[in-house]
N, C-alpha and C. Protein backbone atom coordinates (compact mmCIF):
# COMPACT_ATOMS: atom_id res chain seq x y z
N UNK A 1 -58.00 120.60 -42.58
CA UNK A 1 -59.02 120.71 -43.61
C UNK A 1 -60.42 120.51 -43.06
N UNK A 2 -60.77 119.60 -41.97
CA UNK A 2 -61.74 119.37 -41.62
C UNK A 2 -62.78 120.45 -40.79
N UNK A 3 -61.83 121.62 -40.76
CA UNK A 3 -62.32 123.17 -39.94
C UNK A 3 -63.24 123.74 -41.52
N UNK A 4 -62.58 123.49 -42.23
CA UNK A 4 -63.07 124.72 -43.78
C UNK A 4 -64.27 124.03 -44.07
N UNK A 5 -64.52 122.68 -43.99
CA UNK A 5 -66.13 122.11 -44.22
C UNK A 5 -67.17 122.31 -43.58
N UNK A 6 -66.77 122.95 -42.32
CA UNK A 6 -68.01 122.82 -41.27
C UNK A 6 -66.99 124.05 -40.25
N UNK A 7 -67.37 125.19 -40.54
CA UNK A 7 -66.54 126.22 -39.93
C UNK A 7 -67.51 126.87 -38.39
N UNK A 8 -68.33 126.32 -38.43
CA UNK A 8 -69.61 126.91 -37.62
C UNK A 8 -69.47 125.88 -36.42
N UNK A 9 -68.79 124.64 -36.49
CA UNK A 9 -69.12 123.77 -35.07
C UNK A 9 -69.01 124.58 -34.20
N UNK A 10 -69.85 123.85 -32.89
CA UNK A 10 -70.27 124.07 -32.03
C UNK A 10 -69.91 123.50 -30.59
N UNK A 11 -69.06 123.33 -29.87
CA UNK A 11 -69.36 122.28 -28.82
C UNK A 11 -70.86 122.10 -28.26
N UNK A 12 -70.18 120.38 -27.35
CA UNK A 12 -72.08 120.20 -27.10
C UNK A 12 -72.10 120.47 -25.61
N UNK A 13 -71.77 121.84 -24.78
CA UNK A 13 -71.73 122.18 -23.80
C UNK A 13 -72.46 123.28 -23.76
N UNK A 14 -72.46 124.28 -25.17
CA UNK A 14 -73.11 125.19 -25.20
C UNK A 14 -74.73 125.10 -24.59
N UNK A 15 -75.05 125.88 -23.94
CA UNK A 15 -76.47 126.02 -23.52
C UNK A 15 -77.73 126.35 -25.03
N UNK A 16 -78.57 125.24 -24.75
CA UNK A 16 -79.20 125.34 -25.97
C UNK A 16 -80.54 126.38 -25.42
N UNK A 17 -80.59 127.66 -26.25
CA UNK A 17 -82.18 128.78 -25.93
C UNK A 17 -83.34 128.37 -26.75
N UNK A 18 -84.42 128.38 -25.60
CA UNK A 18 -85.75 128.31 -26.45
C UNK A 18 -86.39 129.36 -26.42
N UNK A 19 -87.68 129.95 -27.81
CA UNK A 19 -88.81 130.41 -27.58
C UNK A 19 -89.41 130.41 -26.62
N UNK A 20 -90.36 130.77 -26.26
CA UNK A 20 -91.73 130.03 -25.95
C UNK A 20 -92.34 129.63 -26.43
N UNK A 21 -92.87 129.48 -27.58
CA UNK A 21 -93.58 128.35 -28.61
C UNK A 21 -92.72 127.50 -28.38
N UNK A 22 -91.35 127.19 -28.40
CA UNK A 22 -90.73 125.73 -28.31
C UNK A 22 -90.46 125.19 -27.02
N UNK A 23 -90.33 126.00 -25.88
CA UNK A 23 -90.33 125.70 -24.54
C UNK A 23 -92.38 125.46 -23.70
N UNK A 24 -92.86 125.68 -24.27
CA UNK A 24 -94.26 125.72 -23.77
C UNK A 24 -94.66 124.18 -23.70
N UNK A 25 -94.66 123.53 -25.26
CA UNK A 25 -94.73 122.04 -24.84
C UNK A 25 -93.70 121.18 -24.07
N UNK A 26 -92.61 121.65 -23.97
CA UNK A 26 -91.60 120.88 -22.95
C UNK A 26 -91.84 120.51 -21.71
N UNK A 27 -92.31 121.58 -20.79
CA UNK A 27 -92.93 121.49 -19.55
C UNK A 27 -94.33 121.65 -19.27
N UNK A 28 -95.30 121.58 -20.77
CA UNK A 28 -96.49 121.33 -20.45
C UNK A 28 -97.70 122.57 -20.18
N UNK A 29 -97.12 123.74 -20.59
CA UNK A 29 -98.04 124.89 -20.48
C UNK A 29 -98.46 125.54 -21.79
N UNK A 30 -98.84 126.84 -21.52
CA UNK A 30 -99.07 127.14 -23.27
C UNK A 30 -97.81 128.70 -23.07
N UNK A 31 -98.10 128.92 -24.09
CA UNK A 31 -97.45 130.37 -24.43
C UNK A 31 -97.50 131.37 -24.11
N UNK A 32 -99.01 131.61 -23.93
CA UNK A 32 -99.36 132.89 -22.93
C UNK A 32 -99.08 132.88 -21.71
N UNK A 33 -99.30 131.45 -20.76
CA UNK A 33 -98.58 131.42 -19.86
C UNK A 33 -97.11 131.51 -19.78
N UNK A 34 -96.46 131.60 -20.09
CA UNK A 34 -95.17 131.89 -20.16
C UNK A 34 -95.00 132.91 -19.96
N UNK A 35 -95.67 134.07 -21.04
CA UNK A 35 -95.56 135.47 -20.77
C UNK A 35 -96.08 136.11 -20.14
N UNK A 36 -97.22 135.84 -19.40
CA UNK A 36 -97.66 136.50 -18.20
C UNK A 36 -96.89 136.37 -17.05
N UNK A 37 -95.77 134.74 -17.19
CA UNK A 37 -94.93 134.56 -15.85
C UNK A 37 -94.09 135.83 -16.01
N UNK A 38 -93.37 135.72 -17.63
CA UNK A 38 -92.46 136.86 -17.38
C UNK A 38 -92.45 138.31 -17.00
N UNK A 39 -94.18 138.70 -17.16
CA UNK A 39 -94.72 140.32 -16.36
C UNK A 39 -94.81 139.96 -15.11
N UNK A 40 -94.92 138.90 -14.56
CA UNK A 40 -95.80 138.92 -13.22
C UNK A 40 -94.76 138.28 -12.17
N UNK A 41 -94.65 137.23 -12.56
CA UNK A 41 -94.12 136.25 -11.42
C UNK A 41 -93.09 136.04 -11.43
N UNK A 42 -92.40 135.72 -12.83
CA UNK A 42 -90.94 135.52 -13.21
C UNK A 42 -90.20 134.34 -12.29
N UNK A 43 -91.43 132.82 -12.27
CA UNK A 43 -90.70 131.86 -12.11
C UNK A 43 -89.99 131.03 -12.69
N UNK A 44 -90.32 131.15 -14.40
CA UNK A 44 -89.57 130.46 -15.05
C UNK A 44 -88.01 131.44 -15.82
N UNK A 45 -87.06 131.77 -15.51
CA UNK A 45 -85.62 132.65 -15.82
C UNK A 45 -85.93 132.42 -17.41
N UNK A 46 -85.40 133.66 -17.93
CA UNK A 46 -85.64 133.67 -19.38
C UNK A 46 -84.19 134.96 -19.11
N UNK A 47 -83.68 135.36 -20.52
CA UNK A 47 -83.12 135.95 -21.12
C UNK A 47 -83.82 136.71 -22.22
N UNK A 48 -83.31 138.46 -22.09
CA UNK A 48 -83.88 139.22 -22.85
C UNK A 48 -82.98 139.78 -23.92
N UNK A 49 -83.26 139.29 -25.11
CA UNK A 49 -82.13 139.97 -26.16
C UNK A 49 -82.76 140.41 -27.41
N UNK A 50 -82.50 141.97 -27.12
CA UNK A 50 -83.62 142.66 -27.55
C UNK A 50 -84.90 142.65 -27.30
N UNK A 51 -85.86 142.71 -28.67
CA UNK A 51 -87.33 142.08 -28.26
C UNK A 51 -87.73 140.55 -27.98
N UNK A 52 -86.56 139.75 -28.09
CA UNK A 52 -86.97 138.28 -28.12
C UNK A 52 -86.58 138.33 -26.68
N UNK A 53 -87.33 137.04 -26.47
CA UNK A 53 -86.92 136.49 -24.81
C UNK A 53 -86.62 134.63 -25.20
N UNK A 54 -85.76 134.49 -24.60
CA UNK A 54 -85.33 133.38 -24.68
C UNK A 54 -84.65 132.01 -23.55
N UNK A 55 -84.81 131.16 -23.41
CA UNK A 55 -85.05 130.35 -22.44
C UNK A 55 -84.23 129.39 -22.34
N UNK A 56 -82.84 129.21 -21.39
CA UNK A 56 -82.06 128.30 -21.55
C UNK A 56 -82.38 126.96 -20.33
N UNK A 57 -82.45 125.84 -21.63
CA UNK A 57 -83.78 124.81 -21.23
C UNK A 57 -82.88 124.22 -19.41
N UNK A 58 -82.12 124.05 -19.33
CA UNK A 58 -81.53 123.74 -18.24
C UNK A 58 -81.89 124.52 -17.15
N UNK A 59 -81.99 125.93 -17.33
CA UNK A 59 -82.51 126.62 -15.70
C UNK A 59 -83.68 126.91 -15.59
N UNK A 60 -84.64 126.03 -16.98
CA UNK A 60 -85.84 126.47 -16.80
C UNK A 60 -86.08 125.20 -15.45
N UNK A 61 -85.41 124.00 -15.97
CA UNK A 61 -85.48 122.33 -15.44
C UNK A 61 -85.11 122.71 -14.28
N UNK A 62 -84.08 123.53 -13.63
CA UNK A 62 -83.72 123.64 -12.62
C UNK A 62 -84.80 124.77 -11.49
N UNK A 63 -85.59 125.43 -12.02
CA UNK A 63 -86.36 126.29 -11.60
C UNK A 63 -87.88 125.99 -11.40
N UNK A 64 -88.16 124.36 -12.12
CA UNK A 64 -89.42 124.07 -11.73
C UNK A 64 -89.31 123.04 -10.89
N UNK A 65 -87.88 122.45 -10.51
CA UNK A 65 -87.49 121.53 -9.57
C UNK A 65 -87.25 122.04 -8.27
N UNK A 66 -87.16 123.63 -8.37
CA UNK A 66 -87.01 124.24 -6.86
C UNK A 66 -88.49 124.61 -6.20
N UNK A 67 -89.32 124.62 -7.39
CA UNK A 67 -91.07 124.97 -7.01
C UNK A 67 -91.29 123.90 -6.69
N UNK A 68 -91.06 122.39 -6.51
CA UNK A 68 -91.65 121.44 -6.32
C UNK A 68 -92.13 121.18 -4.87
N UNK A 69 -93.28 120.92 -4.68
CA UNK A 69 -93.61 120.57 -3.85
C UNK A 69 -94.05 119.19 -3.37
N UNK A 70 -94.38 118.57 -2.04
CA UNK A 70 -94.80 117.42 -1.84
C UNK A 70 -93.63 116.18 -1.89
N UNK A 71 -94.16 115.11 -2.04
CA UNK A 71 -93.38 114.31 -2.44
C UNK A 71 -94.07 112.85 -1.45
N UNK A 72 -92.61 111.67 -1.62
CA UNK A 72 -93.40 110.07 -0.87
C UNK A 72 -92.98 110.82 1.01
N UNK A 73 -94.04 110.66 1.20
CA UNK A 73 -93.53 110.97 2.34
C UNK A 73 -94.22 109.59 3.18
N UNK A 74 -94.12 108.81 4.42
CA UNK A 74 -94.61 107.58 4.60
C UNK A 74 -95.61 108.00 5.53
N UNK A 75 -96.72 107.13 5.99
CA UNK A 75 -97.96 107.36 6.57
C UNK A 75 -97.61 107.28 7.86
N UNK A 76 -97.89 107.92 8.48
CA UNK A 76 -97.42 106.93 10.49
C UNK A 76 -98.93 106.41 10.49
N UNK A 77 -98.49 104.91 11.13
CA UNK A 77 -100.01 104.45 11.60
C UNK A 77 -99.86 103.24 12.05
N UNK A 78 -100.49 102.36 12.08
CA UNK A 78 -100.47 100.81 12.42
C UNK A 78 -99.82 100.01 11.01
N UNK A 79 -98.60 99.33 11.61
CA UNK A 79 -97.77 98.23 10.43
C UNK A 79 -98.33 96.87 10.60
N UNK A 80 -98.43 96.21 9.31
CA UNK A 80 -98.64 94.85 9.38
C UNK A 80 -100.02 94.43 9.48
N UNK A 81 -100.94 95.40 9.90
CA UNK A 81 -102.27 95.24 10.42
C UNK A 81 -103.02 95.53 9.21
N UNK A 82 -104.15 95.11 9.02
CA UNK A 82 -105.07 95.49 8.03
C UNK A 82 -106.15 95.48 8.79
């Protein structure tokens, strides 16, 4: 009986898709940027279905973690000394 109340569940494995209006504040850009990545540069992976484009938030996370640059890297120099 508990299928006929709620016939639509979902597991929580499914990949959840964003806009770009809803993915833009996530990682901090705007909207237009988004869509110029997707003419130009196509660093952030999106999905095209139909006219919408849509953004599954996990390979966006995984795709700005491969652009990363820099990081702690330690100084060589004199220890202990000031």
């Amino acid at each position: 009986m508990e299928s006929l109340k709620d016939p639509i569940k979902q597991p929580a494995t499914l990949p959840r898709y964003l806009t770009d209006a809803e993915l833009a504040p996530i990682i901090r850009t705007s909207k237009s940027w988004l869509q110029k990545d997707r003419i130009t540069a196509k660093r952030i992976p999106f999905i095209k279905l139909g006219d919408r484009c849509l953004y599954d938030l996990d390979k966006v996370l995984q795709a700005i973690e491969a652009h990363s640059v820099g990081g702690s890297v330690r100084r060589a120099g004199r220890r202990g000394a000031l």
